[in-house]
N, C-alpha and C. Protein backbone atom coordinates (compact mmCIF):
# COMPACT_ATOMS: atom_id res chain seq x y z
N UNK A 1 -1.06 -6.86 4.97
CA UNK A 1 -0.97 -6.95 3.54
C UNK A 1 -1.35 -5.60 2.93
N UNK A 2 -0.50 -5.22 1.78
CA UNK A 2 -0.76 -4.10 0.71
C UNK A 2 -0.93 -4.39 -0.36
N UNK A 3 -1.34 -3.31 -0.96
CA UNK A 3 -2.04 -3.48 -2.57
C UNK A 3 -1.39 -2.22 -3.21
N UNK A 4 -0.55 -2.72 -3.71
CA UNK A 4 0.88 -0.78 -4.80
C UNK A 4 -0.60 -1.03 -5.71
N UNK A 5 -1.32 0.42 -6.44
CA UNK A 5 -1.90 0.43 -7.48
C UNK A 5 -1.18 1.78 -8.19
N UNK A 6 -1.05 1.53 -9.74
CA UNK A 6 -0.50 3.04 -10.19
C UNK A 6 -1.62 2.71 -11.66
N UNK A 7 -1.81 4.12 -11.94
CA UNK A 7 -2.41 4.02 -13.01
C UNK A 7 -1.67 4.97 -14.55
N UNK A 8 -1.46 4.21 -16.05
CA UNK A 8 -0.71 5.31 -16.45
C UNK A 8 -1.75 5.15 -18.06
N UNK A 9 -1.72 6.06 -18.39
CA UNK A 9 -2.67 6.71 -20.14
C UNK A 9 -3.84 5.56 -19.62
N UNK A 10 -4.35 5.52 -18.79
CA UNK A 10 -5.52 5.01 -18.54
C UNK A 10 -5.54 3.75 -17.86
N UNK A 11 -5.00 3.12 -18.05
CA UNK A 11 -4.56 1.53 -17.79
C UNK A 11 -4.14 1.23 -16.28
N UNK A 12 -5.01 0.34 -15.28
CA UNK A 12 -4.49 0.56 -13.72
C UNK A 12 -3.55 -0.42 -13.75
N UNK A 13 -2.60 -0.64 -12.70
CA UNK A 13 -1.58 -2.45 -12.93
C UNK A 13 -1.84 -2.39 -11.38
N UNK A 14 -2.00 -3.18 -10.57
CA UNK A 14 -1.36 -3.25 -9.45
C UNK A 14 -0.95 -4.62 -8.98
N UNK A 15 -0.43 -4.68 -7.28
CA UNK A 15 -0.04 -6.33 -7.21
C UNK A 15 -0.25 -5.88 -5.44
N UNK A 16 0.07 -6.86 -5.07
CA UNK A 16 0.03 -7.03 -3.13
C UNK A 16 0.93 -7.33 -3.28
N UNK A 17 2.15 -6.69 -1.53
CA UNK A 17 2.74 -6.61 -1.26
C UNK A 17 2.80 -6.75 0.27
N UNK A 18 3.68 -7.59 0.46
CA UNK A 18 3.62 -7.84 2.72
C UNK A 18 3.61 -6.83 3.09
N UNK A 19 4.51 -5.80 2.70
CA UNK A 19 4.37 -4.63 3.29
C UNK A 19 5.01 -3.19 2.98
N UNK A 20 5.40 -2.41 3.15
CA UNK A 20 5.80 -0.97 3.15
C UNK A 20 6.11 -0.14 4.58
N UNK A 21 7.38 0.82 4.00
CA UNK A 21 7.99 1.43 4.89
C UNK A 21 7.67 2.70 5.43
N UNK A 22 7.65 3.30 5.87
CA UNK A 22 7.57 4.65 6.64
C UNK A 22 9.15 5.04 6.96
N UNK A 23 9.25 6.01 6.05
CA UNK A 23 10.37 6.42 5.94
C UNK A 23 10.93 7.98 6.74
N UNK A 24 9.93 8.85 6.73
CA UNK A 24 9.94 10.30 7.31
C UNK A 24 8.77 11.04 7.47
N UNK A 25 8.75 11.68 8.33
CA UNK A 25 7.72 12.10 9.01
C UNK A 25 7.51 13.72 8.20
N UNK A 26 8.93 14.44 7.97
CA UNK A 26 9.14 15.62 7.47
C UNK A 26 10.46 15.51 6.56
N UNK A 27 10.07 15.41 5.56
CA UNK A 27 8.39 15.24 4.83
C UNK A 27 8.47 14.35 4.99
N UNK A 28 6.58 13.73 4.27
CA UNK A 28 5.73 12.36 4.75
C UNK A 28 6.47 11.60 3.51
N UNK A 29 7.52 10.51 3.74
CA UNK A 29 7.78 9.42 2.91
C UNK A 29 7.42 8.06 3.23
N UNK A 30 6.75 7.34 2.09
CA UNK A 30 7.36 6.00 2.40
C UNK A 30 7.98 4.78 1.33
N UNK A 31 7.83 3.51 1.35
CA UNK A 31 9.12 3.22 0.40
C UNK A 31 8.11 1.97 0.40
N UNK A 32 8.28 1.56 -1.27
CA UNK A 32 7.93 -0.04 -1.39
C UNK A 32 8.75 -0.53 -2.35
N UNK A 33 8.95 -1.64 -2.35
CA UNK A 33 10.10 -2.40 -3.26
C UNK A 33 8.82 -3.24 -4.01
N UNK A 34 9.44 -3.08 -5.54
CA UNK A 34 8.56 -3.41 -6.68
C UNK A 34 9.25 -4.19 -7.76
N UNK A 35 9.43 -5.43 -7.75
CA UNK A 35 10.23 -6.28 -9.07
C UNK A 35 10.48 -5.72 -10.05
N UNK A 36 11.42 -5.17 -10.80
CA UNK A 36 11.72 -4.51 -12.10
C UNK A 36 10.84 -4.53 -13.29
N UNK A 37 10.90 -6.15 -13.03
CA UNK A 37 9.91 -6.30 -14.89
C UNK A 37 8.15 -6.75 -14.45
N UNK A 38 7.95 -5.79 -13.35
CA UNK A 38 6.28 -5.92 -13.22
C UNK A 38 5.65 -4.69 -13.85
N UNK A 39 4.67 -5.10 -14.15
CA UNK A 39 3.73 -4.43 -14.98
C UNK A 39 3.41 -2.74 -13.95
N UNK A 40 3.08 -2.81 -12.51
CA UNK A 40 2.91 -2.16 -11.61
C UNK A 40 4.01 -0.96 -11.45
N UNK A 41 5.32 -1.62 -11.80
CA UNK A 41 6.50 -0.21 -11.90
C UNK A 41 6.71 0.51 -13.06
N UNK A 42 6.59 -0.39 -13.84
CA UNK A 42 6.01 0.49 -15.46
C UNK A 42 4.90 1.31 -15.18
N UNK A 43 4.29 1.14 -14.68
CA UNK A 43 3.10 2.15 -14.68
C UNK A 43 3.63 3.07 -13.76
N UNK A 44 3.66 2.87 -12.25
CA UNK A 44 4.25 3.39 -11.44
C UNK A 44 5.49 4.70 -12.31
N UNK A 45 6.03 4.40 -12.94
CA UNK A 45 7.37 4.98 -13.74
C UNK A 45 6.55 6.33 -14.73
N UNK A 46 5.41 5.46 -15.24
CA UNK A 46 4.84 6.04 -16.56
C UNK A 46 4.03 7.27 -15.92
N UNK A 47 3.35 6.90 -15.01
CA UNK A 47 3.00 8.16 -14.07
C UNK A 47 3.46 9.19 -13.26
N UNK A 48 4.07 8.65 -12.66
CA UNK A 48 5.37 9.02 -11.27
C UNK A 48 4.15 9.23 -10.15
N UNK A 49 3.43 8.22 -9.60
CA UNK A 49 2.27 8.69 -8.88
C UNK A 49 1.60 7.27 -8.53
N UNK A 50 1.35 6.91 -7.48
CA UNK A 50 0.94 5.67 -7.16
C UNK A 50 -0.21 5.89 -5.87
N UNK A 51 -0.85 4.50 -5.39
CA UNK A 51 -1.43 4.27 -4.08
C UNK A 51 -1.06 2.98 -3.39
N UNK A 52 -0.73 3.31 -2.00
CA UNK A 52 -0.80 2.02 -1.21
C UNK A 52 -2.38 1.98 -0.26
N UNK A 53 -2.84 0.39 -0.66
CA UNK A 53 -3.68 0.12 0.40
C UNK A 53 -3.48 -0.76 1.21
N UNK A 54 -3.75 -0.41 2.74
CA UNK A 54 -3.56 -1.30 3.78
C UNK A 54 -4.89 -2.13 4.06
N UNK A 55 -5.15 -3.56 3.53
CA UNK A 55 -5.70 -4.37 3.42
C UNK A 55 -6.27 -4.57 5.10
N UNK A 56 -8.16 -4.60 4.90
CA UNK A 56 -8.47 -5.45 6.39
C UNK A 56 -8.58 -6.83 6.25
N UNK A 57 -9.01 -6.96 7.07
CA UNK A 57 -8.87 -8.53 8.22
C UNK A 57 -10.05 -9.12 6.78
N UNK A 58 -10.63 -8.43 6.55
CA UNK A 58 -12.31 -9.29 5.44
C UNK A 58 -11.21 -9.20 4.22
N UNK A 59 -10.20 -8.47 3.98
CA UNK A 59 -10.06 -8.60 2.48
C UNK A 59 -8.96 -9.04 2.29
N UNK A 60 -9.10 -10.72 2.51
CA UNK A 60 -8.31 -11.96 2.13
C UNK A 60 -8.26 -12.06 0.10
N UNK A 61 -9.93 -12.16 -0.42
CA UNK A 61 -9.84 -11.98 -1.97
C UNK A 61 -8.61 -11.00 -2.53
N UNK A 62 -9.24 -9.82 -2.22
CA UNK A 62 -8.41 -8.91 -2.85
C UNK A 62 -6.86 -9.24 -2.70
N UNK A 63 -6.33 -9.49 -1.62
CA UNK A 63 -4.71 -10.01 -1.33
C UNK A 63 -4.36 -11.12 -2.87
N UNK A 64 -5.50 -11.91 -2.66
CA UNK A 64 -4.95 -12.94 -3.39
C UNK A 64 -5.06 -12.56 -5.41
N UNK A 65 -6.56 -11.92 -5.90
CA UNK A 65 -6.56 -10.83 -6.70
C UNK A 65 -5.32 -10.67 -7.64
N UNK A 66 -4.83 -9.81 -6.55
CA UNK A 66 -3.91 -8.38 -6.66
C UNK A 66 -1.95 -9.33 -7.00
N UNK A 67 -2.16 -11.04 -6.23
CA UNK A 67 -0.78 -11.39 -6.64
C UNK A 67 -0.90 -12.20 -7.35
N UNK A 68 -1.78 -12.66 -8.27
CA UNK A 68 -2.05 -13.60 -9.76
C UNK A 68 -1.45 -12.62 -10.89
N UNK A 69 -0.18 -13.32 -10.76
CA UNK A 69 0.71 -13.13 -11.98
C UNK A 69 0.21 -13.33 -12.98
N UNK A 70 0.60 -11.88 -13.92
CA UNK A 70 -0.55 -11.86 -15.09
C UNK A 70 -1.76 -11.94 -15.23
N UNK A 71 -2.41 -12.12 -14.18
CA UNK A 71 -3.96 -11.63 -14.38
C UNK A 71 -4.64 -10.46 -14.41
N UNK A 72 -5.48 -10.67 -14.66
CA UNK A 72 -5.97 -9.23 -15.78
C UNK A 72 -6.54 -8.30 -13.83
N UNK A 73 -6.62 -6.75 -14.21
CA UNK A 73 -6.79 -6.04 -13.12
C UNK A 73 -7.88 -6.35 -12.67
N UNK A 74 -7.87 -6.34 -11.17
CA UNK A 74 -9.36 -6.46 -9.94
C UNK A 74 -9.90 -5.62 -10.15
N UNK A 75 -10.77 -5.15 -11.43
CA UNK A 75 -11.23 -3.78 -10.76
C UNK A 75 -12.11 -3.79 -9.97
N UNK A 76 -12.83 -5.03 -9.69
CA UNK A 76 -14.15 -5.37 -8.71
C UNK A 76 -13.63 -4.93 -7.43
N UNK A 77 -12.47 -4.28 -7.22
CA UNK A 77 -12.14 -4.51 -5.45
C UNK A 77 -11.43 -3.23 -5.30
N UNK A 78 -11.73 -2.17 -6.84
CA UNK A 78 -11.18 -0.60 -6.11
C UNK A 78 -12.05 0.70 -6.57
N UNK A 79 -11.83 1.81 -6.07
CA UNK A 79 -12.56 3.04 -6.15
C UNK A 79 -11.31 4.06 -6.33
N UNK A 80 -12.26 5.01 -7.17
CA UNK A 80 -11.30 6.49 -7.39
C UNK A 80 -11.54 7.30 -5.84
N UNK A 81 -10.23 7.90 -5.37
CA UNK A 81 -10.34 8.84 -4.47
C UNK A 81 -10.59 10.05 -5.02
N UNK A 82 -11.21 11.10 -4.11
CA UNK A 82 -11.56 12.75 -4.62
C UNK A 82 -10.49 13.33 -5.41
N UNK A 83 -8.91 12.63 -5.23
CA UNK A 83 -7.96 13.11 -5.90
C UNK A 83 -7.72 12.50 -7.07
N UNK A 84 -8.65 11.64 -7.50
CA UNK A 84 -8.08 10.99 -8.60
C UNK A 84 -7.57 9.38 -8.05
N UNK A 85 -6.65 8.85 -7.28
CA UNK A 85 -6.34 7.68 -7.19
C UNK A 85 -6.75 6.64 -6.66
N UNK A 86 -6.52 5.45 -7.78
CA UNK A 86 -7.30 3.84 -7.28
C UNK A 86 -6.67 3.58 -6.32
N UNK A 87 -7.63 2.93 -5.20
CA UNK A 87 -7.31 2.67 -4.16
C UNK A 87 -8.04 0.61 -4.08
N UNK A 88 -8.36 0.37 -3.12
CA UNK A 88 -8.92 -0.75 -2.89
C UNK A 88 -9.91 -0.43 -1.90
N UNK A 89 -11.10 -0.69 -2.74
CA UNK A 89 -12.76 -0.27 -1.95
C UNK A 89 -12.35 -0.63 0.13
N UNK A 90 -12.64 0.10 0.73
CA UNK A 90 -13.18 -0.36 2.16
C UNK A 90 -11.85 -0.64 2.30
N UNK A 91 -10.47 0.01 1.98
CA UNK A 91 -9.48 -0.72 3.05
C UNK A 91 -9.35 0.25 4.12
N UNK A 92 -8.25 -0.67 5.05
CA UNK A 92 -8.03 0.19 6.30
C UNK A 92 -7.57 1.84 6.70
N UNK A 93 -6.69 1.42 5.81
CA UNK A 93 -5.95 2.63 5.38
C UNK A 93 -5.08 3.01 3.85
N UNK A 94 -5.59 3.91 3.50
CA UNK A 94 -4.60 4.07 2.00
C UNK A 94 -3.35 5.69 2.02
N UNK A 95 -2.77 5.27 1.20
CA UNK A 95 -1.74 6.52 0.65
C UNK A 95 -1.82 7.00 -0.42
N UNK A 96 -1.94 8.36 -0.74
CA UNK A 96 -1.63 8.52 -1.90
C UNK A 96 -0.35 9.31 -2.30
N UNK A 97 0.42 8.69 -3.07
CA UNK A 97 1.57 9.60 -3.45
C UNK A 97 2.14 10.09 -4.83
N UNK A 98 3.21 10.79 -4.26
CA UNK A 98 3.75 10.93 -6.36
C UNK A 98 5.30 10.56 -5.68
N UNK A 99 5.92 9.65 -6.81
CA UNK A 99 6.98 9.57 -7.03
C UNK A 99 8.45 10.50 -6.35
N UNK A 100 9.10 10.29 -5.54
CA UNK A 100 9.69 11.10 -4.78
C UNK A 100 11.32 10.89 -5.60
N UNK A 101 11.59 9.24 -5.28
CA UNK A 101 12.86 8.78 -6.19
C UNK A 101 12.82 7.10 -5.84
N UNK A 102 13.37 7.02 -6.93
CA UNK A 102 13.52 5.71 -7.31
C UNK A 102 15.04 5.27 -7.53
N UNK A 103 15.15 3.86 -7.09
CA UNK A 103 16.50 3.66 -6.81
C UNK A 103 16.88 2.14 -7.06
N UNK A 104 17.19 1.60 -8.17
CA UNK A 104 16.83 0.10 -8.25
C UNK A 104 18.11 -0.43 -7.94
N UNK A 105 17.84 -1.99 -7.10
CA UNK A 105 18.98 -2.43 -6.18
C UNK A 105 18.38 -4.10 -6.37
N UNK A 106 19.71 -4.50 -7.03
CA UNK A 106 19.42 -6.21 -7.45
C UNK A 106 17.82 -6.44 -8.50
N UNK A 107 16.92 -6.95 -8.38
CA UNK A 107 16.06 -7.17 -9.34
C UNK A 107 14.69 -6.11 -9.07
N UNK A 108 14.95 -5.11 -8.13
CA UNK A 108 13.58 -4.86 -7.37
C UNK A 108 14.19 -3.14 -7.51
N UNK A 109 13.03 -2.21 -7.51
CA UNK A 109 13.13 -1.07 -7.64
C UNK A 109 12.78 -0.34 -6.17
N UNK A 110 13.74 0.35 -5.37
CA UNK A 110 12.43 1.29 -4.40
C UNK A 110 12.23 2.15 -5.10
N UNK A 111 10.94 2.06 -3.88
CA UNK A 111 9.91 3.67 -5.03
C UNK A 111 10.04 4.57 -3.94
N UNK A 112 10.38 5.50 -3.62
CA UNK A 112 10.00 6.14 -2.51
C UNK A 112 8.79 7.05 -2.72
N UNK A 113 8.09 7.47 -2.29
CA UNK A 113 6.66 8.19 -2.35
C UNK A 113 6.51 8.99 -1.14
N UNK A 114 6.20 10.00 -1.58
CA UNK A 114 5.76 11.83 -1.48
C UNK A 114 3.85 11.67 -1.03
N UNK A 115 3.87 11.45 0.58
CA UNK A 115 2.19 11.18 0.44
C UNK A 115 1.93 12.36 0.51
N UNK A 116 0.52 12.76 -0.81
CA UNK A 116 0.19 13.27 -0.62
C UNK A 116 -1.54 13.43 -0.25
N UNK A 117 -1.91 12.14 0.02
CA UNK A 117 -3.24 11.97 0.70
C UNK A 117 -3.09 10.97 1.45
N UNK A 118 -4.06 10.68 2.59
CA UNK A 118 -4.02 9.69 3.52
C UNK A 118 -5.62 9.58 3.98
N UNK A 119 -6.02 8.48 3.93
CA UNK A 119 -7.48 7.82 4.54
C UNK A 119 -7.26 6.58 5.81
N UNK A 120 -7.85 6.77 7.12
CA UNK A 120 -7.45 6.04 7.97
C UNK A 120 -9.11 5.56 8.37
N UNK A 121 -9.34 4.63 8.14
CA UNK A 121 -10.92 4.60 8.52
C UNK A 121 -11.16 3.18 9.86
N UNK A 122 -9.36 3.10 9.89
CA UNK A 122 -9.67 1.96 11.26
C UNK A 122 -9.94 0.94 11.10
N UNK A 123 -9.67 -0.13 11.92
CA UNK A 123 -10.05 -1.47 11.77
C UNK A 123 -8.80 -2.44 11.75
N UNK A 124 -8.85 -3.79 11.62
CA UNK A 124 -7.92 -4.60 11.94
C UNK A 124 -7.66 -5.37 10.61
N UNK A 125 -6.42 -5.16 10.31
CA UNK A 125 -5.61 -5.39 9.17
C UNK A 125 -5.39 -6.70 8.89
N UNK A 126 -5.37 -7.35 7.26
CA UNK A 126 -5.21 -8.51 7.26
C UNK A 126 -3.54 -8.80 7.28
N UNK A 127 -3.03 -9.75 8.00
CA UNK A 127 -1.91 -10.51 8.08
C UNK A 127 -1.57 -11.80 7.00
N UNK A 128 -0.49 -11.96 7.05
CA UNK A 128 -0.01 -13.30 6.21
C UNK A 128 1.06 -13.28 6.89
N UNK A 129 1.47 -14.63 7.14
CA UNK A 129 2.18 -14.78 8.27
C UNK A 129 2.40 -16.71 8.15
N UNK A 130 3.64 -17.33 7.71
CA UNK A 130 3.85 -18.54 7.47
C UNK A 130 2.82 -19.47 6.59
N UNK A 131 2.30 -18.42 5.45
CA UNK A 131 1.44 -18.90 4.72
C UNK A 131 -0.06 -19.07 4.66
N UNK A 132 -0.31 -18.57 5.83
CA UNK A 132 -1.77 -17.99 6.57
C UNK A 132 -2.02 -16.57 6.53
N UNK A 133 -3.25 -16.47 6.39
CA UNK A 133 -4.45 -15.05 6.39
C UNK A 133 -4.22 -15.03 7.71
N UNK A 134 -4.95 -13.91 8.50
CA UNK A 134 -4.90 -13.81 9.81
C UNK A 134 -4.95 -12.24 10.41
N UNK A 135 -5.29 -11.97 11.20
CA UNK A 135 -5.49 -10.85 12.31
C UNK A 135 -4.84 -10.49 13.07
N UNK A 136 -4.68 -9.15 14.19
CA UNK A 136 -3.60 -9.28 14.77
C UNK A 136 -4.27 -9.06 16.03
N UNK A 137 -4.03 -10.05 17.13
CA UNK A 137 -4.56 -9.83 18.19
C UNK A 137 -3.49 -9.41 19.66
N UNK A 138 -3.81 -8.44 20.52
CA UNK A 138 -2.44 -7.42 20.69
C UNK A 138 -2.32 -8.20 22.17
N UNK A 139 -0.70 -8.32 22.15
CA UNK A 139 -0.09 -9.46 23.48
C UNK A 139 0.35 -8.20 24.39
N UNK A 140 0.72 -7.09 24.37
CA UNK A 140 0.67 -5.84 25.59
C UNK A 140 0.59 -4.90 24.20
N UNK A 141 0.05 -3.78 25.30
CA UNK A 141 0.12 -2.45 24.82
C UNK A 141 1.60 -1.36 25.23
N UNK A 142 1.90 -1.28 23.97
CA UNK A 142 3.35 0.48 24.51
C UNK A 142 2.33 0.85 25.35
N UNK A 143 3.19 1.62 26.94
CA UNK A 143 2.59 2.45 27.34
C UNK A 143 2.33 3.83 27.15
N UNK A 144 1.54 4.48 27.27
CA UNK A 144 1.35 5.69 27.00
C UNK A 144 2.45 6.60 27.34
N UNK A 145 2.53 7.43 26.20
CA UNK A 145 3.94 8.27 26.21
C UNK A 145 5.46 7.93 26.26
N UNK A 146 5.00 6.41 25.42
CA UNK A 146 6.49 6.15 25.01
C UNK A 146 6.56 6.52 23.98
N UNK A 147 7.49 6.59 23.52
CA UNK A 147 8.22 6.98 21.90
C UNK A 147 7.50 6.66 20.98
N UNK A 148 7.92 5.01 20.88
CA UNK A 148 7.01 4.26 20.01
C UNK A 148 5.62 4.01 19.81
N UNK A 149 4.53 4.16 20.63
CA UNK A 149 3.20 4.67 20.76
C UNK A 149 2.98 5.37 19.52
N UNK A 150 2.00 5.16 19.01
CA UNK A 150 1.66 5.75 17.69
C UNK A 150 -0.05 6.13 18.13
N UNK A 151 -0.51 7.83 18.24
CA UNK A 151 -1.73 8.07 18.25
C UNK A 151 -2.82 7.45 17.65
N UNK A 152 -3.76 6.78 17.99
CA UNK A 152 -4.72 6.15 16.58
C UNK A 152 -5.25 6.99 15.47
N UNK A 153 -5.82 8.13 16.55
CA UNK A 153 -6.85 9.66 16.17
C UNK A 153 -5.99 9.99 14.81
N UNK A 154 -4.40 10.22 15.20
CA UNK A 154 -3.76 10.56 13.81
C UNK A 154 -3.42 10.78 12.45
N UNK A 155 -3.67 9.14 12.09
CA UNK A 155 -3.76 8.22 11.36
C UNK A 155 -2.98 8.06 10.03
N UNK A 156 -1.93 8.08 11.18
CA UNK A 156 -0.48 7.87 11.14
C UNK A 156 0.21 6.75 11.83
């Protein structure tokens, strides 16, 4: 689970989202699809500058928070980064980006995003998965020096 936060003339919006893409390595993109008439792409728009947080395994609240339509912002569940952007206190991992391009397709906008910060502090991510919270507990490991193997140290 993710948390899009954008903040614009002061005002934060954000919402949770299953997930987000990784789009390029060079340069660092990635992509989230955002409903047209949410409060979160207006802002997102009004700024050109957003954050994704990658939600842990403890932060079931915040998931739920972050997708109460029309409810007023969590701020109980985020912090400013050194750069300026709200993030969600203690998550696993966050992004920070600016607006790269936007491209709206049927009712939903991609955003693509330009990271330009990244926090990886580890740990095991919360899941949703057939209507359940949940963890991910690992059935084999890629072996080392396959392709797909992703360094942890990276944090990427």
């Amino acid at each position: 689970m993710t948390v899009v936060i954008a903040e614009a003339d002061g005002e934060a919006q954000g919402m949770t989202l299953n997930s987000f893409a990784s789009v390029s390595l060079e340069p660092l993109l990635v992509l989230v699809a955002l409903a047209r008439d949410s409060r979160t792409l207006a802002a997102v728009r009004a700024s050109q500058r957003f954050s994704i947080s990658v939600l842990g395994r403890s932060q079931r609240q915040a998931a739920i928070d972050f997708a109460t339509p029309g409810g007023a912002f969590p701020s109980q569940h985020v912090c400013r980064t050194a750069d300026g952007f709200l993030v969600v206190d203690d998550a696993t991992a966050t992004h920070q980006c600016v607006v790269h391009a936007l491209d709206q397709v049927g009712d939903h906008e991609l955003v693509l995003g330009l990271v330009v910060g990244i926090t990886h502090d580890g740990g095991e991510p919360l899941i949703f998965h057939r209507s359940r919270f949940g963890g991910l507990e690992a059935d084999a490991f890629v072996p080392p020096g396959h392709p797909i193997a992703l360094y942890e140290g990276a944090g990427w």
